[in-house]
PDB file of N, CA and C in Angstrom:
ATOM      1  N   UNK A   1       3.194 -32.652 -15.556  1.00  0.00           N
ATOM      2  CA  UNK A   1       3.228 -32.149 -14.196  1.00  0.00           C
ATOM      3  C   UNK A   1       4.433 -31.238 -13.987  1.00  0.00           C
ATOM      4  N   UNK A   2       5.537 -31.559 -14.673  1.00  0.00           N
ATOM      5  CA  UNK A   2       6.724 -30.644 -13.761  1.00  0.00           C
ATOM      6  C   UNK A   2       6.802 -29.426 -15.507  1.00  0.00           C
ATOM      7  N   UNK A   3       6.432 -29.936 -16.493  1.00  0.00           N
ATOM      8  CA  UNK A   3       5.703 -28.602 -17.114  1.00  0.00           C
ATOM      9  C   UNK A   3       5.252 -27.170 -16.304  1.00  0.00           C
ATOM     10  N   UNK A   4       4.134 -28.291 -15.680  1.00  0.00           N
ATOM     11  CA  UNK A   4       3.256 -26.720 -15.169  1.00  0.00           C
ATOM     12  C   UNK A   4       4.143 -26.091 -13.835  1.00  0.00           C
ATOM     13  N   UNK A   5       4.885 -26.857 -12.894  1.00  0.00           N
ATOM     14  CA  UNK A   5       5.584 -26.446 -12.088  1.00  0.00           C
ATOM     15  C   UNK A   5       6.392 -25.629 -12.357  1.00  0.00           C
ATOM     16  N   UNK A   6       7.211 -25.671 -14.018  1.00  0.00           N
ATOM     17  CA  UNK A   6       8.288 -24.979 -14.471  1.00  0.00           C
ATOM     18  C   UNK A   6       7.484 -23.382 -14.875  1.00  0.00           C
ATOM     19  N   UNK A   7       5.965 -23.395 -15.465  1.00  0.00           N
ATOM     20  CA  UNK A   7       5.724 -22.538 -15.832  1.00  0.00           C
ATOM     21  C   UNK A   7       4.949 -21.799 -14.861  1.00  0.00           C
ATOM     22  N   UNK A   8       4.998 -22.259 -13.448  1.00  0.00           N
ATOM     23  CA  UNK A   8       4.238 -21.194 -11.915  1.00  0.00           C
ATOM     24  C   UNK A   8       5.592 -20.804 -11.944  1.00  0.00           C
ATOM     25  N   UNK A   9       6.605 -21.990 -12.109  1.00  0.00           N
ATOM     26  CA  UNK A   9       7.923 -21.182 -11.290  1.00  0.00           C
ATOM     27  C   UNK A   9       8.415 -19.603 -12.403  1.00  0.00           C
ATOM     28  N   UNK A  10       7.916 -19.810 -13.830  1.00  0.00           N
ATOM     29  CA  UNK A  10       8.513 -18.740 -14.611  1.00  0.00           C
ATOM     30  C   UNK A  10       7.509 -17.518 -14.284  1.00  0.00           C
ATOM     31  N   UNK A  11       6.107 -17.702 -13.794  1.00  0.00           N
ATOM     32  CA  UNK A  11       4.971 -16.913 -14.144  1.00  0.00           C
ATOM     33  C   UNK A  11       5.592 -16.135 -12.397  1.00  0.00           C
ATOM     34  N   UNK A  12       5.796 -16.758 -11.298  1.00  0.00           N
ATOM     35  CA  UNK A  12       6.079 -16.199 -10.316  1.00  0.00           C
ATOM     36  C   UNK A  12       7.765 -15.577 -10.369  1.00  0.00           C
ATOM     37  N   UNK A  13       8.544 -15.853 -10.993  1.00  0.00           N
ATOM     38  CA  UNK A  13       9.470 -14.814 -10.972  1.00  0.00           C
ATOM     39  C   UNK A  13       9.409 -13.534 -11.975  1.00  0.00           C
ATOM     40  N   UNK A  14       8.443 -13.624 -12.903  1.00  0.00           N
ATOM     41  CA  UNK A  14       8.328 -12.742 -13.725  1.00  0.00           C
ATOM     42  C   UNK A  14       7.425 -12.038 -12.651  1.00  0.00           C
ATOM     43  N   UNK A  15       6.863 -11.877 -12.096  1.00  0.00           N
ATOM     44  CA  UNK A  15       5.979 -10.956 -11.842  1.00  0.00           C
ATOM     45  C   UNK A  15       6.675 -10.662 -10.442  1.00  0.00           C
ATOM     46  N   UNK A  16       7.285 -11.273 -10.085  1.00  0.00           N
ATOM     47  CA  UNK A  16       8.128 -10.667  -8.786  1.00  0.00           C
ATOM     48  C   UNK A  16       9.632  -9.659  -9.696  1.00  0.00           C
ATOM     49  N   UNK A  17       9.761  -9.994 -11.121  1.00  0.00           N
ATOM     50  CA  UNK A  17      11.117  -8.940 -11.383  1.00  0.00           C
ATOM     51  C   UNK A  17       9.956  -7.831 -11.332  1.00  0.00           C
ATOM     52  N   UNK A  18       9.097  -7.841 -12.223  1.00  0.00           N
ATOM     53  CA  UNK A  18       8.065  -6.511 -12.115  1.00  0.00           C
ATOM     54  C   UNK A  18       8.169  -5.700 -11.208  1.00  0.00           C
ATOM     55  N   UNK A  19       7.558  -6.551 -10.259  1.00  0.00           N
ATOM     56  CA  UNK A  19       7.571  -5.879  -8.841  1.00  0.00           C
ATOM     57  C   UNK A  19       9.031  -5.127  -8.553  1.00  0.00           C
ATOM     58  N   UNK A  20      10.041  -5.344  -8.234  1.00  0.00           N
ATOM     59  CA  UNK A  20      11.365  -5.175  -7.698  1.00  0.00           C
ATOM     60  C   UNK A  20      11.587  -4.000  -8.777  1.00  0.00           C
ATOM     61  N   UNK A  21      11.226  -3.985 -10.250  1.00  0.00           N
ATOM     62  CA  UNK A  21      12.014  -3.085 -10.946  1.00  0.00           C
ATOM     63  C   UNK A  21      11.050  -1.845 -10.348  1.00  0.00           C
ATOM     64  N   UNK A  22      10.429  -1.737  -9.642  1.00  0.00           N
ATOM     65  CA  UNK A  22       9.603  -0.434  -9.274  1.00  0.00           C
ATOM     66  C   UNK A  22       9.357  -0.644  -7.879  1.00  0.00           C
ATOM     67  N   UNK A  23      10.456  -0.371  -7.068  1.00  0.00           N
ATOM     68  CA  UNK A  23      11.177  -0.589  -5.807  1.00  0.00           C
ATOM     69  C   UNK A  23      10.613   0.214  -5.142  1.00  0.00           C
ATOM     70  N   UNK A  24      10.286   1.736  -5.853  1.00  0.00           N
ATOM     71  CA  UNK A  24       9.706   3.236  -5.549  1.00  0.00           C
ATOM     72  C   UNK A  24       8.352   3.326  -6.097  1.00  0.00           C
ATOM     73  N   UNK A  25       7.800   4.108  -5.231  1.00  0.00           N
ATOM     74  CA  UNK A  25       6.521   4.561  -5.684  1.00  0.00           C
ATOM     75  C   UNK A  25       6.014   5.721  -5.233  1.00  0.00           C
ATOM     76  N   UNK A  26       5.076   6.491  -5.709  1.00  0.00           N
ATOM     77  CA  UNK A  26       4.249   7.127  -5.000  1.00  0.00           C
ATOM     78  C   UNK A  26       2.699   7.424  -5.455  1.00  0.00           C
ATOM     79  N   UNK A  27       2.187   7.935  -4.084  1.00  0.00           N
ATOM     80  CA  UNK A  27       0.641   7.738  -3.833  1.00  0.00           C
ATOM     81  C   UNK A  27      -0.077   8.800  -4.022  1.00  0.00           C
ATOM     82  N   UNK A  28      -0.160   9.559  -5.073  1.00  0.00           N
ATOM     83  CA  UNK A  28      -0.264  11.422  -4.717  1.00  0.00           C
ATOM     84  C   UNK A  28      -1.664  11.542  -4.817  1.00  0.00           C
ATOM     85  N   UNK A  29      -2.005  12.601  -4.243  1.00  0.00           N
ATOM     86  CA  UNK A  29      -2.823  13.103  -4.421  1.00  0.00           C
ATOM     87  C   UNK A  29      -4.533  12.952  -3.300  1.00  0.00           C
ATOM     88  N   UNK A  30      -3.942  11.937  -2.107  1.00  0.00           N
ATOM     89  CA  UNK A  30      -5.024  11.048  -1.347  1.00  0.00           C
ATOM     90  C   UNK A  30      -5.468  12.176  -0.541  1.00  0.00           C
ATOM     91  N   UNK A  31      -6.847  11.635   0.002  1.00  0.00           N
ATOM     92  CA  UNK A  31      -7.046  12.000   1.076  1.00  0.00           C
ATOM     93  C   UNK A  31      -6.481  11.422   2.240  1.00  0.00           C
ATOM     94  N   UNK A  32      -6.013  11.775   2.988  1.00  0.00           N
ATOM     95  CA  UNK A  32      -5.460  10.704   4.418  1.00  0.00           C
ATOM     96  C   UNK A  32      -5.625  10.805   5.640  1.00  0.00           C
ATOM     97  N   UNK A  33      -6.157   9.993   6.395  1.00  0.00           N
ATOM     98  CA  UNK A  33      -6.362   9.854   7.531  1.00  0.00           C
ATOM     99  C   UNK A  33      -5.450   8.853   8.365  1.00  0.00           C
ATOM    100  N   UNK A  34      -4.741   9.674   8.839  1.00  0.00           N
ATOM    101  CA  UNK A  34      -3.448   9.012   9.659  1.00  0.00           C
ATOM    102  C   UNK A  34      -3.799   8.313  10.926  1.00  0.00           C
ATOM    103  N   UNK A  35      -4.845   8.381  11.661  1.00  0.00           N
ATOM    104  CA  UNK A  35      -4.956   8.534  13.170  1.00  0.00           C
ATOM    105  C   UNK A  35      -4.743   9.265  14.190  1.00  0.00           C
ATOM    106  N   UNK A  36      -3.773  10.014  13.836  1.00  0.00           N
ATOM    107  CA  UNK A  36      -3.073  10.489  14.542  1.00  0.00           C
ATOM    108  C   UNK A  36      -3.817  12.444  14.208  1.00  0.00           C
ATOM    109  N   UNK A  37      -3.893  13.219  12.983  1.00  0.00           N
ATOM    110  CA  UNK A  37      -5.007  14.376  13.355  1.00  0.00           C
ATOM    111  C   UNK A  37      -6.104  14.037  13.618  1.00  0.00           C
ATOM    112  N   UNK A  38      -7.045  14.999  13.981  1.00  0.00           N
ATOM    113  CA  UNK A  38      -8.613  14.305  13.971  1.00  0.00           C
ATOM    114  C   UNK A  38      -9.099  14.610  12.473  1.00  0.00           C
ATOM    115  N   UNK A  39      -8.420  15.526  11.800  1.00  0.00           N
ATOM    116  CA  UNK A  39      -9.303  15.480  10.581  1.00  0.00           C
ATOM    117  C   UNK A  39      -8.488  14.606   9.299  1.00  0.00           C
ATOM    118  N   UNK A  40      -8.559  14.662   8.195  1.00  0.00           N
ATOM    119  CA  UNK A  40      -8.041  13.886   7.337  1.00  0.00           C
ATOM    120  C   UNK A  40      -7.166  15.537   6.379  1.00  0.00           C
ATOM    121  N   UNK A  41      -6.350  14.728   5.999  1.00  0.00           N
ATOM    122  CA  UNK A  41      -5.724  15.934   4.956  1.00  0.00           C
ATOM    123  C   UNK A  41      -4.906  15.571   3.663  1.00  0.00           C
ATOM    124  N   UNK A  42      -5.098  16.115   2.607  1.00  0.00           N
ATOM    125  CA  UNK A  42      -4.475  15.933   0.981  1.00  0.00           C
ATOM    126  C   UNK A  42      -2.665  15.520   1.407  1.00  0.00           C
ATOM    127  N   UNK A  43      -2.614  14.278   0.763  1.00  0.00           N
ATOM    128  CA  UNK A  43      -1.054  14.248   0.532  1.00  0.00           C
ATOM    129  C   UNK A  43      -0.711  13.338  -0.032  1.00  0.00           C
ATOM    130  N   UNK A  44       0.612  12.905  -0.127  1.00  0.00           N
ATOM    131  CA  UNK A  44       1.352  12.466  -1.165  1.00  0.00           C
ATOM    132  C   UNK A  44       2.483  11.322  -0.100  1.00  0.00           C
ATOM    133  N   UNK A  45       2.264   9.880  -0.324  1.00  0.00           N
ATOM    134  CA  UNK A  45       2.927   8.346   0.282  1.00  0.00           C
ATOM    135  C   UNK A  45       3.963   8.495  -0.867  1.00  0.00           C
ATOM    136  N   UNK A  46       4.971   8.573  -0.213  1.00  0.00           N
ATOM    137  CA  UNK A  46       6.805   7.332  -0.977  1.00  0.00           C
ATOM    138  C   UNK A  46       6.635   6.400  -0.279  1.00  0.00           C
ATOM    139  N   UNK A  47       6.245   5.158  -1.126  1.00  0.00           N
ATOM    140  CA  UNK A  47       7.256   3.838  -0.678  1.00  0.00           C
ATOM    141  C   UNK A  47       8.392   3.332  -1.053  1.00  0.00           C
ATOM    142  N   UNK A  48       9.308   2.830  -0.110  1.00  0.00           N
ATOM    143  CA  UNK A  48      10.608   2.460  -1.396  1.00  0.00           C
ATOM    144  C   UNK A  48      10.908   1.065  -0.437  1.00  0.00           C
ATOM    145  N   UNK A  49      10.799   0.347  -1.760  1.00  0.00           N
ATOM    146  CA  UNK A  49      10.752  -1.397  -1.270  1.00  0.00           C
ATOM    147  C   UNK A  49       9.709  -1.990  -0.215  1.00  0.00           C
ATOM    148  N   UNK A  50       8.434  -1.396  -0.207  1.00  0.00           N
ATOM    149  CA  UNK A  50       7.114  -2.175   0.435  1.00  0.00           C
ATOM    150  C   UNK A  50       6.792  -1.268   1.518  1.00  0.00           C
ATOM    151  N   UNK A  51       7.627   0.090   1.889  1.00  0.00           N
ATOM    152  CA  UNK A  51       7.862   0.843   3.449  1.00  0.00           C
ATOM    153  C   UNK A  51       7.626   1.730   2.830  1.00  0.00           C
ATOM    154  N   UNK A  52       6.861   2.645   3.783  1.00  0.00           N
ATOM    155  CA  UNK A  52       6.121   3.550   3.591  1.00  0.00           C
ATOM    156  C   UNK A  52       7.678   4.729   4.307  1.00  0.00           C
ATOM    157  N   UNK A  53       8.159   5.395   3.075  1.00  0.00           N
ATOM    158  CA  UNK A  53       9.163   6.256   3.567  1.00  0.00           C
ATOM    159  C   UNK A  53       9.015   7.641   4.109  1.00  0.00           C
ATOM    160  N   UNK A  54       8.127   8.430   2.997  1.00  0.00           N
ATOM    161  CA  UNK A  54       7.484   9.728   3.477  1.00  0.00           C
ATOM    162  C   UNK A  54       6.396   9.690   3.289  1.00  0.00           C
ATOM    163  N   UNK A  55       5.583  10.774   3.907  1.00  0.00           N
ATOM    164  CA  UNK A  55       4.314  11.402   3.752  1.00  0.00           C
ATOM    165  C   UNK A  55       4.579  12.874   3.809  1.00  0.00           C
ATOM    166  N   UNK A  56       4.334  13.174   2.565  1.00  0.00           N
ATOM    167  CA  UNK A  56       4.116  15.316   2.329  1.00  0.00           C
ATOM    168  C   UNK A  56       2.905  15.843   2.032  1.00  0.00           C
ATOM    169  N   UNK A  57       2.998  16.793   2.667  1.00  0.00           N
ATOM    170  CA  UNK A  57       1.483  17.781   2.558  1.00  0.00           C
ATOM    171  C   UNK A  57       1.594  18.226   1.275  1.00  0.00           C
ATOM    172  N   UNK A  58       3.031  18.882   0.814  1.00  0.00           N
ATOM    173  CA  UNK A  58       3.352  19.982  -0.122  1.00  0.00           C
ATOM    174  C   UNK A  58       3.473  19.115  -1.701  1.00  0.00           C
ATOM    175  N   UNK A  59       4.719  18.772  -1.485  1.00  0.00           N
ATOM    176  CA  UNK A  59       5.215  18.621  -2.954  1.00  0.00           C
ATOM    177  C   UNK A  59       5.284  16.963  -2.726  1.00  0.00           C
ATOM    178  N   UNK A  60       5.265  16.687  -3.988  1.00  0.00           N
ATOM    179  CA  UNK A  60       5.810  15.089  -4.615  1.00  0.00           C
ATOM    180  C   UNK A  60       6.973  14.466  -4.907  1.00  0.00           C
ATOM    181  N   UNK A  61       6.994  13.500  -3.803  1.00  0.00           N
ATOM    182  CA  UNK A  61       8.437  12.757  -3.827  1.00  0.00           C
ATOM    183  C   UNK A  61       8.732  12.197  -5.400  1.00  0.00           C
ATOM    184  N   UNK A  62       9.957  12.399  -5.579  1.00  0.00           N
ATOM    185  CA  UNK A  62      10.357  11.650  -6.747  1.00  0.00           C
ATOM    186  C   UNK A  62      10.339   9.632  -6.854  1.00  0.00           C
ATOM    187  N   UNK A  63       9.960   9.207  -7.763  1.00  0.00           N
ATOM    188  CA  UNK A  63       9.818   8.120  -7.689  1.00  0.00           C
ATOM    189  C   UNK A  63       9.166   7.046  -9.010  1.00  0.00           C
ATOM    190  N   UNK A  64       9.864   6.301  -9.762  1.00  0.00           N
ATOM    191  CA  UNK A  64       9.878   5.149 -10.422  1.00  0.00           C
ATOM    192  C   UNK A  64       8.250   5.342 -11.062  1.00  0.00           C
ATOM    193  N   UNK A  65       7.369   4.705 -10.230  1.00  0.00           N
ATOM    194  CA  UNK A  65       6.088   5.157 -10.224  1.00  0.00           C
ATOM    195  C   UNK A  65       5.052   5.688  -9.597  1.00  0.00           C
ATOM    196  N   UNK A  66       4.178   6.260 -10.268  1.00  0.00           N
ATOM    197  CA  UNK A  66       3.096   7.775  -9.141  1.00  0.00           C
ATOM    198  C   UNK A  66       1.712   7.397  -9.997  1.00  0.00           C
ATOM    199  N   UNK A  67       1.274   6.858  -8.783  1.00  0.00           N
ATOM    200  CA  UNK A  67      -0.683   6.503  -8.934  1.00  0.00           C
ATOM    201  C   UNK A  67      -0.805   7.923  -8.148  1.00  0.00           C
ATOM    202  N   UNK A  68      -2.313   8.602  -9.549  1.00  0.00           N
ATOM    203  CA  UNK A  68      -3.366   9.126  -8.488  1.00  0.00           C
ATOM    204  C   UNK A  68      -4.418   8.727  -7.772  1.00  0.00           C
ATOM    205  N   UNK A  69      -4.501   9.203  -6.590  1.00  0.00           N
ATOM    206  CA  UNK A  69      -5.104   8.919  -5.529  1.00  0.00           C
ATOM    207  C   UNK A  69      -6.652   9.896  -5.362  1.00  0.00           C
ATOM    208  N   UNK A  70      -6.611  10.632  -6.246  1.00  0.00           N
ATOM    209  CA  UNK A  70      -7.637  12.164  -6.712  1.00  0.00           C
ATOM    210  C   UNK A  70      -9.194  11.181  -6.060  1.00  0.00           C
ATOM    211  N   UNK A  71      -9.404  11.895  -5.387  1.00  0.00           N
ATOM    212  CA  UNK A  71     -10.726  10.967  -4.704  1.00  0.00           C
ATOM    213  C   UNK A  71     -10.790   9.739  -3.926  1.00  0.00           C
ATOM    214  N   UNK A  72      -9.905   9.295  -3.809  1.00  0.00           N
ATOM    215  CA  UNK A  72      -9.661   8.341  -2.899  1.00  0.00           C
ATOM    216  C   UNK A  72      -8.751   8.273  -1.597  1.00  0.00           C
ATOM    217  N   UNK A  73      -9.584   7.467  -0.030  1.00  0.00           N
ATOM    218  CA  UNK A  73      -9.399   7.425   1.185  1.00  0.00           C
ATOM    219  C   UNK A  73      -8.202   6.444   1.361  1.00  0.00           C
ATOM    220  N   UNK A  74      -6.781   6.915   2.145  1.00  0.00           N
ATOM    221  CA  UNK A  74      -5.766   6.461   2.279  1.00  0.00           C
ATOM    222  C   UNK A  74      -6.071   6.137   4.571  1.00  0.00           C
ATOM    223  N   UNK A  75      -5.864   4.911   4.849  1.00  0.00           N
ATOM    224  CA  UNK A  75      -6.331   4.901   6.337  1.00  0.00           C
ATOM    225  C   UNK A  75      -5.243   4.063   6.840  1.00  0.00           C
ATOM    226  N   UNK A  76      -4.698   4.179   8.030  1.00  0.00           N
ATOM    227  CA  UNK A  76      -3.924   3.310   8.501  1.00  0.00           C
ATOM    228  C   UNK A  76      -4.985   1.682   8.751  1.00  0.00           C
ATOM    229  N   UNK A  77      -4.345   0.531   8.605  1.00  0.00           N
ATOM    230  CA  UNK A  77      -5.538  -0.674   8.905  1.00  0.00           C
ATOM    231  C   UNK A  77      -6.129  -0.928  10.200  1.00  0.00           C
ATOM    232  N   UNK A  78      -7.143  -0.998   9.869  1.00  0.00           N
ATOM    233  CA  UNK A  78      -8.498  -1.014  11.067  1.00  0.00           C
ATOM    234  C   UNK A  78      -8.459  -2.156  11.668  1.00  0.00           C
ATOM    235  N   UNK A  79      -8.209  -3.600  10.495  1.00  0.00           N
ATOM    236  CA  UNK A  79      -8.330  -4.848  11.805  1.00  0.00           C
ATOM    237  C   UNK A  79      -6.992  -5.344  11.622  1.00  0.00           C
ATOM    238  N   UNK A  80      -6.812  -5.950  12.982  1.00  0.00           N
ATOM    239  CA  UNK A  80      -5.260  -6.592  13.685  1.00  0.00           C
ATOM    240  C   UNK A  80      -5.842  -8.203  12.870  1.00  0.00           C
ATOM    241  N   UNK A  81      -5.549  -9.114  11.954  1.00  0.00           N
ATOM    242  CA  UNK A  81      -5.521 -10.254  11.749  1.00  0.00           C
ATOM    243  C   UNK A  81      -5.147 -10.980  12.796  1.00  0.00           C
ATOM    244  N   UNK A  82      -4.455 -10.429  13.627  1.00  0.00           N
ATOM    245  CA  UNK A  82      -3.535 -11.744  14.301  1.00  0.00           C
ATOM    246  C   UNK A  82      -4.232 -11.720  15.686  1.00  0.00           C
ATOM    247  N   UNK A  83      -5.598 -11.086  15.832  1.00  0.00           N
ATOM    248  CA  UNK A  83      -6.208 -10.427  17.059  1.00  0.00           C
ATOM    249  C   UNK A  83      -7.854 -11.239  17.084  1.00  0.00           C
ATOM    250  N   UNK A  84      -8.162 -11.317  18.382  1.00  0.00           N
ATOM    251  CA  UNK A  84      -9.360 -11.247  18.311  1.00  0.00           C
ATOM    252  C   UNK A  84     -10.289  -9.613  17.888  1.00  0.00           C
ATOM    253  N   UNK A  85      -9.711  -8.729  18.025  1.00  0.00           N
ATOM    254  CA  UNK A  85     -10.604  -7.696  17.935  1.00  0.00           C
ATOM    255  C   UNK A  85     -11.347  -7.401  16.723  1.00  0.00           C
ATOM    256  N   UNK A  86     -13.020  -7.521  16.626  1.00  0.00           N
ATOM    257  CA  UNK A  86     -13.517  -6.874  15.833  1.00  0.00           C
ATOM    258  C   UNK A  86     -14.529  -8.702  15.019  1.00  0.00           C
ATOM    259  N   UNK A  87     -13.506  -9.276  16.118  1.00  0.00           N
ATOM    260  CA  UNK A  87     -14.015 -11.062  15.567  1.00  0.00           C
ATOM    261  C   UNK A  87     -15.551 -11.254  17.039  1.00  0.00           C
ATOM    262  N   UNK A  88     -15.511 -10.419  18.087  1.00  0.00           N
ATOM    263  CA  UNK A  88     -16.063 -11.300  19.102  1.00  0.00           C
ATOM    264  C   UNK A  88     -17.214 -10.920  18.702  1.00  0.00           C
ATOM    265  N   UNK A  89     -17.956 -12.531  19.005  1.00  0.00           N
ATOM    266  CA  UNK A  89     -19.570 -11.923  19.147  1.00  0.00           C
ATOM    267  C   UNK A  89     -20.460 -11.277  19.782  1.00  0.00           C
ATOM    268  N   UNK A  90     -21.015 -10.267  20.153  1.00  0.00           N
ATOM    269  CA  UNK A  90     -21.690  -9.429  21.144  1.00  0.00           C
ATOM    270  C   UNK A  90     -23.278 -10.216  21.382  1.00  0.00           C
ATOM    271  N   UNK A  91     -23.016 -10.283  22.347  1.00  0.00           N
ATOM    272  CA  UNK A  91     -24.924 -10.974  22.972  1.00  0.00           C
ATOM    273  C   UNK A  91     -25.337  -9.849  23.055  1.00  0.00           C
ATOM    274  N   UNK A  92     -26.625  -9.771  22.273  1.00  0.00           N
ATOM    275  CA  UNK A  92     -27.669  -8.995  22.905  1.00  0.00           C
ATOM    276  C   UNK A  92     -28.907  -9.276  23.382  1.00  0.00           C
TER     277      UNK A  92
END
């Protein structure tokens, strides 16, 4: 028993140094729909430490690591968890 406890506790800090050694990131190449234009437009997310730092139309932030995004929809989140909205049932 305290085996396997020792080896969640090694399997969860190893994968949390992972995480931390790539503090930075970026998202290039998305389509994005902010909310905020009405249309969607090509760009490029920095995160640094889980926060979304910039968003550029143009060029690519420097950063640790860079996923392409080439075909794929970047959206701010649609449902509030902590909400009823999108939970109620509608009578018809």
């Amino acid at each position: 028993m305290i085996k396997n406890k020792l080896l969640l506790a090694y399997i969860i800090l190893a994968f949390n140094a992972a995480f931390i050694e790539s503090a930075n990131m970026v998202i290039k190449n998305a389509e994005i729909y902010d909310g905020i234009e009405n249309n969607s437009y090509q760009g490029h997310i920095l995160i640094r430490e889980g926060v979304i730092a910039k968003i550029s139309k143009t060029s690519v932030p420097y950063a640790d690591k860079v996923y392409d995004a080439k075909g794929k929809i970047i959206t701010p989140g649609f449902i509030a968890p902590d909400t009823q909205i999108g939970i109620v049932k509608l009578e018809l």
